[in-house]
Structure formats: structure tokens, C-alpha cells
N, C-alpha and C. Protein backbone atom coordinates (compact mmCIF):
# COMPACT_ATOMS: atom_id res chain seq x y z
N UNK A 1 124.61 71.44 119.07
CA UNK A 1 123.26 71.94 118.90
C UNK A 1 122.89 71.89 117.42
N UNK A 2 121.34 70.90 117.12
CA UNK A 2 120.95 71.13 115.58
C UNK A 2 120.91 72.54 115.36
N UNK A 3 120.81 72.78 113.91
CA UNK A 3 120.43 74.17 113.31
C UNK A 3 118.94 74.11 112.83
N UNK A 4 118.80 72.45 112.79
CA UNK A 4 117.37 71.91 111.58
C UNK A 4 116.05 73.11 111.77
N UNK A 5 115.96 73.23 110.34
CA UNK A 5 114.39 74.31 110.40
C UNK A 5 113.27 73.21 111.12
N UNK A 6 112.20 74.33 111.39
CA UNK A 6 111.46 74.07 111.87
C UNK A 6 110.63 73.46 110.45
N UNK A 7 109.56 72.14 110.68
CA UNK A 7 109.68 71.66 109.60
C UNK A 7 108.44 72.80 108.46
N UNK A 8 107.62 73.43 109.41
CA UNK A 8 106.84 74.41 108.72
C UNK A 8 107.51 75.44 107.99
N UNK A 9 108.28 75.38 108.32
CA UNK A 9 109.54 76.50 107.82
C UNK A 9 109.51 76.10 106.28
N UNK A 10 110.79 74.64 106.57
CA UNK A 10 111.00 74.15 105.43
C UNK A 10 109.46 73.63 104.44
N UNK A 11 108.24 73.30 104.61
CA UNK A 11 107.00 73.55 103.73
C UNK A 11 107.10 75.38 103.24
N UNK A 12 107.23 75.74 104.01
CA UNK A 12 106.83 77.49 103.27
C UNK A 12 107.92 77.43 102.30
N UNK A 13 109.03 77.73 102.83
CA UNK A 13 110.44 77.82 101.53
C UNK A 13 110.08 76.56 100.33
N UNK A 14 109.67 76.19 100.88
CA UNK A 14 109.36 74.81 99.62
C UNK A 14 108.40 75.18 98.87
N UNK A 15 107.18 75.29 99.01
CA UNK A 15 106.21 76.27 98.60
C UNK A 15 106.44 77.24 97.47
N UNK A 16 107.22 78.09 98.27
CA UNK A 16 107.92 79.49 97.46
C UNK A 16 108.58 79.34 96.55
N UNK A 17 109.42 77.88 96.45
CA UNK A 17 110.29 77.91 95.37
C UNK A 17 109.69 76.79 94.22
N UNK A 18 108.58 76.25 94.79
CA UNK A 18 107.76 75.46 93.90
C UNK A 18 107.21 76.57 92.80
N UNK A 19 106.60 77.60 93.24
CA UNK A 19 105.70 79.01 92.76
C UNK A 19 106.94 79.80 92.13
N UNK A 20 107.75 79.94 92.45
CA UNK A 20 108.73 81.17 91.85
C UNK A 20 109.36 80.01 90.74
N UNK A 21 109.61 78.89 91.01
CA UNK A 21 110.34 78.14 89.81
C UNK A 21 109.21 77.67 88.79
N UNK A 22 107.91 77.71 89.03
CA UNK A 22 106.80 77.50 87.64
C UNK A 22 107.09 75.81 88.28
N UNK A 23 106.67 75.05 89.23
CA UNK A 23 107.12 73.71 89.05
C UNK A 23 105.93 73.22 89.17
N UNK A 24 105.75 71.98 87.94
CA UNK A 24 104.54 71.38 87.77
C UNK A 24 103.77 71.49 88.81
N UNK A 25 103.88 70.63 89.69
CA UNK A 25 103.46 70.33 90.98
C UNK A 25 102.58 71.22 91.88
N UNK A 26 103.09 72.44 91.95
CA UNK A 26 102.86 74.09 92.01
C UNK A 26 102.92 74.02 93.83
N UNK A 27 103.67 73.22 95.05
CA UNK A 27 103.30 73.36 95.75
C UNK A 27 102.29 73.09 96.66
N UNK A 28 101.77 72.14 96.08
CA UNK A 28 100.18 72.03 96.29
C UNK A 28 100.41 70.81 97.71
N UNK A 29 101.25 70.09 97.41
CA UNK A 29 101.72 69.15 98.67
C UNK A 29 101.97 69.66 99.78
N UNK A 30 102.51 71.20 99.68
CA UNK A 30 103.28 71.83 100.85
C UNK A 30 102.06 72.54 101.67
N UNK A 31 100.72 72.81 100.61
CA UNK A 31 99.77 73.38 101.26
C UNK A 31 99.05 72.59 102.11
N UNK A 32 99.65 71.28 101.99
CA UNK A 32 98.73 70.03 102.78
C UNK A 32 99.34 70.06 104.18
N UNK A 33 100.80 70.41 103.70
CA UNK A 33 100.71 70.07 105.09
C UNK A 33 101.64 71.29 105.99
N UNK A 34 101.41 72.72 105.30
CA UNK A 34 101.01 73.52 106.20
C UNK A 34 100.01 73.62 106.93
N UNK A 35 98.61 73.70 106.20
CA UNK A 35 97.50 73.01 106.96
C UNK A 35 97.44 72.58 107.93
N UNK A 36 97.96 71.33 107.69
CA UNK A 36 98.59 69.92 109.22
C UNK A 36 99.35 70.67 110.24
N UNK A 37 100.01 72.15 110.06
CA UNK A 37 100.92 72.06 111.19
C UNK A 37 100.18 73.31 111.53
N UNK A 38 98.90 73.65 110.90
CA UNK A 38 98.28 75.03 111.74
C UNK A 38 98.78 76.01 111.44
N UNK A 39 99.27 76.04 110.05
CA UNK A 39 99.57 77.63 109.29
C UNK A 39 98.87 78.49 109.00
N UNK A 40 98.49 79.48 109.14
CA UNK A 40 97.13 80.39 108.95
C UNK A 40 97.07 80.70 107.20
N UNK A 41 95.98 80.54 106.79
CA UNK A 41 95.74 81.07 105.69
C UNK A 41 96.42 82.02 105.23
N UNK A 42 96.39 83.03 105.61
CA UNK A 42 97.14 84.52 105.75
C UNK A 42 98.36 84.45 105.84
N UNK A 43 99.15 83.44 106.24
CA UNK A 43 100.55 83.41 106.04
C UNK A 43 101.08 82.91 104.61
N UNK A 44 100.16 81.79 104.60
CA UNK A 44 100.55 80.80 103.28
C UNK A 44 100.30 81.67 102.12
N UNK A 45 99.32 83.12 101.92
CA UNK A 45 98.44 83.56 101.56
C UNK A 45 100.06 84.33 101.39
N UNK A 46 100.32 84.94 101.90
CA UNK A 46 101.72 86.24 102.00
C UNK A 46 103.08 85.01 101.51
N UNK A 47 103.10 84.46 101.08
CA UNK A 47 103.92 83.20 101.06
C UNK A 47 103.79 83.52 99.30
N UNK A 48 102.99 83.34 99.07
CA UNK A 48 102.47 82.71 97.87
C UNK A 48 102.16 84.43 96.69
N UNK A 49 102.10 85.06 97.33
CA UNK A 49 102.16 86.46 97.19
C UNK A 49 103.62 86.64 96.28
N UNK A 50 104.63 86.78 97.53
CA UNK A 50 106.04 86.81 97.60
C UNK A 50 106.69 86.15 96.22
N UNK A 51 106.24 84.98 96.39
CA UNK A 51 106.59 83.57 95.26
C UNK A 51 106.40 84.01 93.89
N UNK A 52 105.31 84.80 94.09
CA UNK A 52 104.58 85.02 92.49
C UNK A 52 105.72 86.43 91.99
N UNK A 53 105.51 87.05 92.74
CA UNK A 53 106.06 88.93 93.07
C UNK A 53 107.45 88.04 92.14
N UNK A 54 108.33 87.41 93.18
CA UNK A 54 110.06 86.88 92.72
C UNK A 54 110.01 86.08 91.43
N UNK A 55 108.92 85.79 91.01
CA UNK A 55 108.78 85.24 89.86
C UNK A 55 108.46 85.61 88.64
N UNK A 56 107.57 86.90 88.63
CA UNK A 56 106.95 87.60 87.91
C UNK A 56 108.21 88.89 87.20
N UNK A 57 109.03 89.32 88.58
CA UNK A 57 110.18 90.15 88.36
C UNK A 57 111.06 89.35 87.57
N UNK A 58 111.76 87.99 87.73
CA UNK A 58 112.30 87.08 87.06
C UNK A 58 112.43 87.17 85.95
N UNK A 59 111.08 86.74 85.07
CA UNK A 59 110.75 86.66 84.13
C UNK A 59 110.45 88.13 83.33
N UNK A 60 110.23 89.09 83.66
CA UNK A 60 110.23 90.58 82.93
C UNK A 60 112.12 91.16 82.76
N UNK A 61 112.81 90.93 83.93
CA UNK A 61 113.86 90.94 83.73
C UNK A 61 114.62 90.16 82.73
N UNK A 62 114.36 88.85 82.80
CA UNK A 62 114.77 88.01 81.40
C UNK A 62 113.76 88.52 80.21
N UNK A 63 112.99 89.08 80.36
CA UNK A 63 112.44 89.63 78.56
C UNK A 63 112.94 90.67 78.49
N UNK A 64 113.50 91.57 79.18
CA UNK A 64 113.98 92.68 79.58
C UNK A 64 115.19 92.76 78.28
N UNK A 65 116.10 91.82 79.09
CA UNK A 65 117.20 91.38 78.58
C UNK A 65 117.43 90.51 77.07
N UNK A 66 116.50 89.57 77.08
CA UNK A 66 116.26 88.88 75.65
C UNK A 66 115.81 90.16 74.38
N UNK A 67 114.84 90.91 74.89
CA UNK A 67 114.16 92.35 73.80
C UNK A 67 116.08 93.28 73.57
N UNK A 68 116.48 93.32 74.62
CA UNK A 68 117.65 94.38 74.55
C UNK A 68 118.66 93.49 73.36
N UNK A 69 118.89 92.29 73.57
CA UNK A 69 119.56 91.60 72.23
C UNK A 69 119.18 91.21 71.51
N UNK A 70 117.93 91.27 71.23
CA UNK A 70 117.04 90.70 70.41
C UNK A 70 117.26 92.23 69.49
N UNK A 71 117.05 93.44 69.79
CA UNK A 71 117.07 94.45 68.83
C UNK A 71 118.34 95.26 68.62
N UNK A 72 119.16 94.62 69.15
CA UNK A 72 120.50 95.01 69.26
C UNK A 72 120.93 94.50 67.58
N UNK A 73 120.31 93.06 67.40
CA UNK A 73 120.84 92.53 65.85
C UNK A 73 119.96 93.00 64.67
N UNK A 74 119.55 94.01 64.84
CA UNK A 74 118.46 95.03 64.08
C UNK A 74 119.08 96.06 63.87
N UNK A 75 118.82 97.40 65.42
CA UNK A 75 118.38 98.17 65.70
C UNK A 75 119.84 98.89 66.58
N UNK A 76 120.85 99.12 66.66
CA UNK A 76 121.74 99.72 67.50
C UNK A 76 120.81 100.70 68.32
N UNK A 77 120.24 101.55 67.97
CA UNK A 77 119.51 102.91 68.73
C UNK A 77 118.29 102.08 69.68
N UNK A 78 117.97 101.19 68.82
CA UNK A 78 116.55 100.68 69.89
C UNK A 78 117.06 99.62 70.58
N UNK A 79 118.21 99.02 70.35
CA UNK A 79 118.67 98.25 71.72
C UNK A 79 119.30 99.01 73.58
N UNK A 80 119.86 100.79 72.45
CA UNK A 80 120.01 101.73 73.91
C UNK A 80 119.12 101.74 74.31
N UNK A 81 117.82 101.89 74.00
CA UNK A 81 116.25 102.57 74.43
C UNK A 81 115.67 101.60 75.68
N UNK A 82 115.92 100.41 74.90
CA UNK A 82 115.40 98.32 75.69
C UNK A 82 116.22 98.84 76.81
N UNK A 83 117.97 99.38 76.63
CA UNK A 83 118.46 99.05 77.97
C UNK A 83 117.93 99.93 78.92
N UNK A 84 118.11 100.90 78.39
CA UNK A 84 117.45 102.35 79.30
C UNK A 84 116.08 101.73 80.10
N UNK A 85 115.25 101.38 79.56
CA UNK A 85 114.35 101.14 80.14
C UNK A 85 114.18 99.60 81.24
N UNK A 86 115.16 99.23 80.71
CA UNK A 86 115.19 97.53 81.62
C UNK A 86 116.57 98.26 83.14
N UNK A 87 116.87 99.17 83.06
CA UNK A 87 117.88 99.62 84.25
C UNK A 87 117.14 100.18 84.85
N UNK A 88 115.90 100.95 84.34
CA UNK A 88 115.46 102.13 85.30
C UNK A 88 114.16 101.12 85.77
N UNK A 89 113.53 99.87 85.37
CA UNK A 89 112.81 99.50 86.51
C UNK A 89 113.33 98.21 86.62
N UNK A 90 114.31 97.70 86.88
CA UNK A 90 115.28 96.81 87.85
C UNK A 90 115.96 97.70 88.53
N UNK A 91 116.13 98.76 88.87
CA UNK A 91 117.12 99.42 89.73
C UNK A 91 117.05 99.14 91.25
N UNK A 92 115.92 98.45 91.79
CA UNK A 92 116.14 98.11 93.27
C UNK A 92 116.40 96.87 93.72
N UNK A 93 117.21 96.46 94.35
CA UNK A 93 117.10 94.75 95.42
C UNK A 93 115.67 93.74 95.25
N UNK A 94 114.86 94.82 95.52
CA UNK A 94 113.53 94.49 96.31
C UNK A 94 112.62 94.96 95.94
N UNK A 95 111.46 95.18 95.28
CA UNK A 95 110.40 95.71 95.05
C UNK A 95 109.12 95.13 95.76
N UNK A 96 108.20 95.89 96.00
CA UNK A 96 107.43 95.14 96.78
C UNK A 96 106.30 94.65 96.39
N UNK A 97 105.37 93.67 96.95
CA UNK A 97 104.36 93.04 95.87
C UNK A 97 103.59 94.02 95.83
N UNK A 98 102.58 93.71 94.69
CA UNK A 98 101.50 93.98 94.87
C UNK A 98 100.78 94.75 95.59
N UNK A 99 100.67 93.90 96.94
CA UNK A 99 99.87 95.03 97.96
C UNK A 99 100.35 95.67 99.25
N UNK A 100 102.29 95.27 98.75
CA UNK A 100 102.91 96.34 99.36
C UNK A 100 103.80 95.81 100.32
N UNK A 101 103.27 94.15 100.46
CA UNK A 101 104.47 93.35 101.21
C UNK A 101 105.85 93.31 101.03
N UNK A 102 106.80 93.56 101.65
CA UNK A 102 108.09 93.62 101.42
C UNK A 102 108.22 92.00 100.92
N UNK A 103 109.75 91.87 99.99
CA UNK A 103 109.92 90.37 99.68
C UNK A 103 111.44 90.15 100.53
N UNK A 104 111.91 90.96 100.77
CA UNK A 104 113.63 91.12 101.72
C UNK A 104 112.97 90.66 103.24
């Protein structure tokens, strides 16, 4: 028995990782042909949500981390402060977007 995704499947995950990886392209192919297979707006719409949400966390977490060593070669006291504050809002798996969609 195949396992193969369904191929709408594989457009959404493709999608998502076009948007969460910043890739030129931005996905824009995958919206063609979700389209084609009768994806609702509203899905692609929660898709693209998600993408941004895992991407947006990404990237605050890596400044998070770059500010914490970045003032570490300064600042001993203000590199505790960077960490303190980069633990207490990364502390969950999962945060949810925006308007409350789970990303798990």
C-alpha cells in the first residue's frame, strides 16, 4: 500500500515552507494550483497564517539570541536581562497566531 500525500496536501506543505523559509518565489505556484484542486480560500488563507506565525517566531528567536551575544561582549549584566527575556517568551512548543489558530 502507497503512503503518497494527497497531491493538495503536498501544494499546502509546499506553500508553508515557501512562506516560513522567505523563498523568493513566495509560493505563489502552489496557490495556482491549490486553486486547480478546489482549495477554499479559507484554508490556503489559515495555511499562510501558520507560515507567517512559524516564521515570524523564527526570526525573533534568532534576534533573541544574536542581542543575548551580541551584549554579552559589552555588557555581562545586560546579556542576563536579553536572556531572561528571550526564555520567558519562547517558553512554549506552540504559540498561536494571531487570531488564535493553533500551529501544532
Amino acid at each position: 500500500m502507497s503512503a503518497d500525500l494527497h497531491p493538495s496536501i503536498v501544494a499546502l506543505v509546499s506553500l508553508a515552507a515557501n512562506i516560513a523559509s522567505n523563498h523568493p518565489k513566495q509560493g505563489l505556484c502552489q496557490v495556482e494550483r491549490l486553486q486547480g484542486y478546489g482549495v477554499s480560500r479559507e484554508q490556503i488563507d489559515h495555511v499562510i497564517e501558520i507560515a507567517r506565525h512559524i516564521r515570524d517566531e523564527a526570526a525573533q528567536q534568532l534576534d533573541a539570541s544574536f542581542d543575548e551575544a551580541y551584549a554579552a561582549r559589552f555588557e555581562p549584566k545586560a546579556a542576563a536581562k536579553l536572556a531572561t527575556i528571550a526564555v520567558a517568551a519562547g517558553g512554549t512548543c506552540c504559540t498561536p497566531t494571531p487570531s488564535g489558530k493553533s500551529c501544532c
